[in-house]
N, C-alpha and C. Protein backbone atom coordinates (compact mmCIF):
# COMPACT_ATOMS: atom_id res chain seq x y z
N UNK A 1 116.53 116.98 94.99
CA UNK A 1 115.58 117.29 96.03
C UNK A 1 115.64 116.16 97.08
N UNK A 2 115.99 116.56 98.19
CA UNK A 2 115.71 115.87 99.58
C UNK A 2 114.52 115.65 99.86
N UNK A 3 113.80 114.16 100.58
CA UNK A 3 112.29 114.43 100.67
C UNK A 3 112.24 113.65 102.20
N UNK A 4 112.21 114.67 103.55
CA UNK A 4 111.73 113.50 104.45
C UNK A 4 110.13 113.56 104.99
N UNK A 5 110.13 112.56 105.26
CA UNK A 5 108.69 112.25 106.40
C UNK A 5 108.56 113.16 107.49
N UNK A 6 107.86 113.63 108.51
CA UNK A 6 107.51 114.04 109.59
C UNK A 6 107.43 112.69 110.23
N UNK A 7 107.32 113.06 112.00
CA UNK A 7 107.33 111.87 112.67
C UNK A 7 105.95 111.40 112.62
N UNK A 8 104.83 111.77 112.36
CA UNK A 8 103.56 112.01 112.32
C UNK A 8 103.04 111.08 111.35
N UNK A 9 104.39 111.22 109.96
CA UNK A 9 103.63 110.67 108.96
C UNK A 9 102.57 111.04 108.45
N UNK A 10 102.27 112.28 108.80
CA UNK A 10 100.93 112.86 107.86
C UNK A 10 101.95 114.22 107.20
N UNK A 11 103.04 114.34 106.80
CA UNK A 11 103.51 114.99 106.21
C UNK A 11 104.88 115.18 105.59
N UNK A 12 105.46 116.07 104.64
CA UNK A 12 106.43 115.64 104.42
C UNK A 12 107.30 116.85 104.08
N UNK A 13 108.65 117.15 104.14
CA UNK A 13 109.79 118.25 103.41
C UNK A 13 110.18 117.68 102.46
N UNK A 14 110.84 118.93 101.42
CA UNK A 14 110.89 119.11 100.14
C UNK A 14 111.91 119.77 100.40
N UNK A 15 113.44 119.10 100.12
CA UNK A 15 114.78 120.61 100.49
C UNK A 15 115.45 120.28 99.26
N UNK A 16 115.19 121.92 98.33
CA UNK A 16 115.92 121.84 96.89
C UNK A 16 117.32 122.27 97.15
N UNK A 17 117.83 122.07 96.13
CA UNK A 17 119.06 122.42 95.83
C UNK A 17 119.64 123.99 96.42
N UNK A 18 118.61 124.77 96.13
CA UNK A 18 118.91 126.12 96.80
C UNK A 18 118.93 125.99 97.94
N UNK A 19 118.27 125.68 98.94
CA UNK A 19 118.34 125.03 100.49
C UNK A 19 116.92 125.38 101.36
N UNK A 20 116.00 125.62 100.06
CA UNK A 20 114.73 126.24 100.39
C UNK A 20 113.66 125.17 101.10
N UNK A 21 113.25 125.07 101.23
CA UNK A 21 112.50 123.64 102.41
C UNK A 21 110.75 124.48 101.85
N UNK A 22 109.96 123.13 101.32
CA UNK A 22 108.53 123.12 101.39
C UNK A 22 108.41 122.49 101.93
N UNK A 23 107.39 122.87 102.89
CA UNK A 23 106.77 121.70 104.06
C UNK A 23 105.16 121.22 103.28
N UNK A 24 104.68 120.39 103.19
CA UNK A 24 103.13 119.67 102.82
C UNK A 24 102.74 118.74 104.35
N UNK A 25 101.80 119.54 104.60
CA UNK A 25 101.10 118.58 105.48
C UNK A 25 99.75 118.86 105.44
N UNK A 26 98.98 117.21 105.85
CA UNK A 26 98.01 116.89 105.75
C UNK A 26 97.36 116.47 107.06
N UNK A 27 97.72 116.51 108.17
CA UNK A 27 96.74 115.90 109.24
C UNK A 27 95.94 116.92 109.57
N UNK A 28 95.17 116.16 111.02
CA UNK A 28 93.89 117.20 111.29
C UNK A 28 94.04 118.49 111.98
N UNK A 29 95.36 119.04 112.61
CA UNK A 29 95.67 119.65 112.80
C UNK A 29 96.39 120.79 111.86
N UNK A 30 96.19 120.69 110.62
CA UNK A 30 96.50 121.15 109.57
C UNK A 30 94.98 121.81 108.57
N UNK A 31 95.23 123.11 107.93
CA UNK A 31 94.22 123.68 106.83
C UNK A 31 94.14 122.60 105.38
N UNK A 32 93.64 121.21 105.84
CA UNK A 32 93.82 120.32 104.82
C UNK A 32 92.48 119.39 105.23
N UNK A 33 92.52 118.66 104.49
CA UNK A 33 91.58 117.50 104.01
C UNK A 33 92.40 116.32 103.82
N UNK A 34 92.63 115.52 104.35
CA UNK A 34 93.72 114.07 103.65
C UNK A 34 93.09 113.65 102.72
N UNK A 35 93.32 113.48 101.73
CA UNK A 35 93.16 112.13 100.73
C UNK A 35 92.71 113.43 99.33
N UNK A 36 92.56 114.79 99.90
CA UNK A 36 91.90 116.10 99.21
C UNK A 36 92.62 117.28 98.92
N UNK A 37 93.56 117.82 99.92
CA UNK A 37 94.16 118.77 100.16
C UNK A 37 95.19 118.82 101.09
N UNK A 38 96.42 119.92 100.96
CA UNK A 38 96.97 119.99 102.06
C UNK A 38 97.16 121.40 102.46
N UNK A 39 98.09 121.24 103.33
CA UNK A 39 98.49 122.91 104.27
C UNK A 39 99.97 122.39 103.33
N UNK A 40 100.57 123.97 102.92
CA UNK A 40 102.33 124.34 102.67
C UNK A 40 102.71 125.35 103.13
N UNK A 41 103.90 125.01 103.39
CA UNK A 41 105.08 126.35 103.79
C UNK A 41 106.13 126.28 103.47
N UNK A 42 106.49 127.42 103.47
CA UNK A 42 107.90 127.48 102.82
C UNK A 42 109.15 128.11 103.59
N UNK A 43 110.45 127.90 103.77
CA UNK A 43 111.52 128.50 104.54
C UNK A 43 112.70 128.51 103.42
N UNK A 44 113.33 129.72 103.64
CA UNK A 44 114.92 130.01 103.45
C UNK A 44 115.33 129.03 104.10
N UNK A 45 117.17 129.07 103.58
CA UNK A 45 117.56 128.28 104.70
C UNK A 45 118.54 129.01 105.79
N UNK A 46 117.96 130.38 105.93
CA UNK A 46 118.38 130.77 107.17
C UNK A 46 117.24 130.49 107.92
N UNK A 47 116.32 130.17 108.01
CA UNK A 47 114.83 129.87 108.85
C UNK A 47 113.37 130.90 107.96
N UNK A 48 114.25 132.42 107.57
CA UNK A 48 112.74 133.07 107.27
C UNK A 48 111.76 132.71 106.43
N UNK A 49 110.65 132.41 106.51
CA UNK A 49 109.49 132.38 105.88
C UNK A 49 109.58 133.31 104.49
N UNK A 50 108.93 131.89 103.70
CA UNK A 50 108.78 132.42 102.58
C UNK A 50 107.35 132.52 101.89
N UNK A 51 107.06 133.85 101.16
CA UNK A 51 105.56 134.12 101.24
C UNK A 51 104.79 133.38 100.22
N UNK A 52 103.74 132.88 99.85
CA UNK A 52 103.63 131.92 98.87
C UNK A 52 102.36 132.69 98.70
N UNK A 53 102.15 132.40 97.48
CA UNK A 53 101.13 133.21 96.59
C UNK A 53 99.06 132.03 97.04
N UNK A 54 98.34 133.26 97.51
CA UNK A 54 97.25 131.99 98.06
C UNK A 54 95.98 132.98 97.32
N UNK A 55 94.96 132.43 97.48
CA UNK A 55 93.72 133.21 96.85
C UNK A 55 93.63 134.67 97.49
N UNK A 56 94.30 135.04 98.59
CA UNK A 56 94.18 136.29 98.83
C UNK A 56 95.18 137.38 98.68
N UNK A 57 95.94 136.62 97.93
CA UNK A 57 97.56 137.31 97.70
C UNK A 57 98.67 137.14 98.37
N UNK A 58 99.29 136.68 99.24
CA UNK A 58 100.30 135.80 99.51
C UNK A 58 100.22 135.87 101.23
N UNK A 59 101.17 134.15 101.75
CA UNK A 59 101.15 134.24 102.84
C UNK A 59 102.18 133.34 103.13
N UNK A 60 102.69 132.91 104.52
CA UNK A 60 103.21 132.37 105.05
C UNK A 60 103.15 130.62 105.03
N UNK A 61 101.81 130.70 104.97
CA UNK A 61 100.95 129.13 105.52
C UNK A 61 99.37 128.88 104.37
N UNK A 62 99.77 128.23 103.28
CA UNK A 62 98.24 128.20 102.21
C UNK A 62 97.66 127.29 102.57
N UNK A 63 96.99 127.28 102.99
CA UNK A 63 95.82 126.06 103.46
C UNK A 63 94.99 125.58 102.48
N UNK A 64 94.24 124.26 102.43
CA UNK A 64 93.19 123.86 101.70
C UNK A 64 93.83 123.50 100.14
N UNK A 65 95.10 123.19 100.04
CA UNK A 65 95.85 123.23 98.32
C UNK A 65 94.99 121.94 97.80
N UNK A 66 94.81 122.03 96.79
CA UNK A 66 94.42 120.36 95.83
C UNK A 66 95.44 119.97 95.68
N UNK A 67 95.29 119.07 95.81
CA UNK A 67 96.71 117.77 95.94
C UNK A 67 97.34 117.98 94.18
N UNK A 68 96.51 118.73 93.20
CA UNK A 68 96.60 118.87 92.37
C UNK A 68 97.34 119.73 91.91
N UNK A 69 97.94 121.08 93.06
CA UNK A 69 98.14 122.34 92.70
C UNK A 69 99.30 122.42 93.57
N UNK A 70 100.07 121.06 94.20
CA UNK A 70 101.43 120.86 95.00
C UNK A 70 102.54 120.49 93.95
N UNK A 71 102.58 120.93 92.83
CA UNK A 71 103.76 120.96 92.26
C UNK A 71 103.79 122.55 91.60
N UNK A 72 102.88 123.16 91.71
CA UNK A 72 102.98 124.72 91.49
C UNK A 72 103.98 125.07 92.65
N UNK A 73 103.53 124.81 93.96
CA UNK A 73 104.24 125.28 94.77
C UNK A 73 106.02 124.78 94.91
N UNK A 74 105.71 123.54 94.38
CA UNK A 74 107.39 122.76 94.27
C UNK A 74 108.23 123.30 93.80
N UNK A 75 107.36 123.82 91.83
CA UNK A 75 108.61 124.78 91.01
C UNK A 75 108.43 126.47 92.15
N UNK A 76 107.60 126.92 92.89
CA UNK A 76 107.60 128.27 93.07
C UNK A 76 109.38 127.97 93.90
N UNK A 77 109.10 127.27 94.65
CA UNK A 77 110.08 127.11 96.28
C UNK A 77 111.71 126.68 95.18
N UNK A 78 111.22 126.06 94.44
CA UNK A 78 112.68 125.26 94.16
C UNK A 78 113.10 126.23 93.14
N UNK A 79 112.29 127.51 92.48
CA UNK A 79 112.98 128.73 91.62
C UNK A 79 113.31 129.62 92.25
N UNK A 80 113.21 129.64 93.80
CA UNK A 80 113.19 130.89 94.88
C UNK A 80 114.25 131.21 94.71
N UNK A 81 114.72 132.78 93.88
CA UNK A 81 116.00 133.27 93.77
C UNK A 81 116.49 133.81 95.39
N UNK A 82 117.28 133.35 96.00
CA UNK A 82 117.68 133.97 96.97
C UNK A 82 118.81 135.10 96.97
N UNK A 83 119.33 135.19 95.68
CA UNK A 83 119.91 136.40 95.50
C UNK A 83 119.74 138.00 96.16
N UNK A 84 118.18 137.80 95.93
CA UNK A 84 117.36 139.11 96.57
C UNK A 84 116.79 139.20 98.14
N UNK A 85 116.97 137.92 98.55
CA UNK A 85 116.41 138.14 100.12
C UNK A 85 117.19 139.03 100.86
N UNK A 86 116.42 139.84 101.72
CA UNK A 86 117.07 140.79 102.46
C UNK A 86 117.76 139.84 103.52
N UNK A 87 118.39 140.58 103.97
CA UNK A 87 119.67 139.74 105.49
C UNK A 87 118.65 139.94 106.67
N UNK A 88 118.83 138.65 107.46
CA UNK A 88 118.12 139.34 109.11
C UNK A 88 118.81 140.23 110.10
N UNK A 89 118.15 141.05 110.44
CA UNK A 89 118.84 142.27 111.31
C UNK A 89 118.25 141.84 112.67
């Protein structure tokens, strides 16, 4: 796993082996709390968004995570079979 900083420094990427990228960020411009929670997202590595499972059944962008519940999302992104993604048209 690749891990860089944002220029911001209030956040960071996650690029596994598959080439899947989690983003974690925490500033105020983000569905987070610092020191509490963060905002994640997830990308293919052709760019498309990947849907991540949130209290309302999945989305793009989970806001409000417990800093506690950012390695659920680590194994989701870094098991992402891409075998099955459809192609962009």
């Amino acid at each position: 796993m690749l891990v860089t900083r944002n220029p911001s420094g209030k956040g960071l990427h996650c690029e596994f082996k598959n080439g899947c990228v989690l983003s974690i960020q925490w500033n105020e411009m983000n569905y987070a709390v610092e020191g509490e929670s963060v905002e994640v997202a997830a990308w293919e590595p052709s760019g498309n968004w990947i849907d991540l499972p949130d209290s309302s059944g999945a989305d793009t962008i989970v806001g409000w995570v417990p800093l506690k519940e950012v390695g659920k999302f680590m194994d989701i992104v870094r098991a992402y079979d891409l075998t099955f993604v459809q192609p962009v048209v």
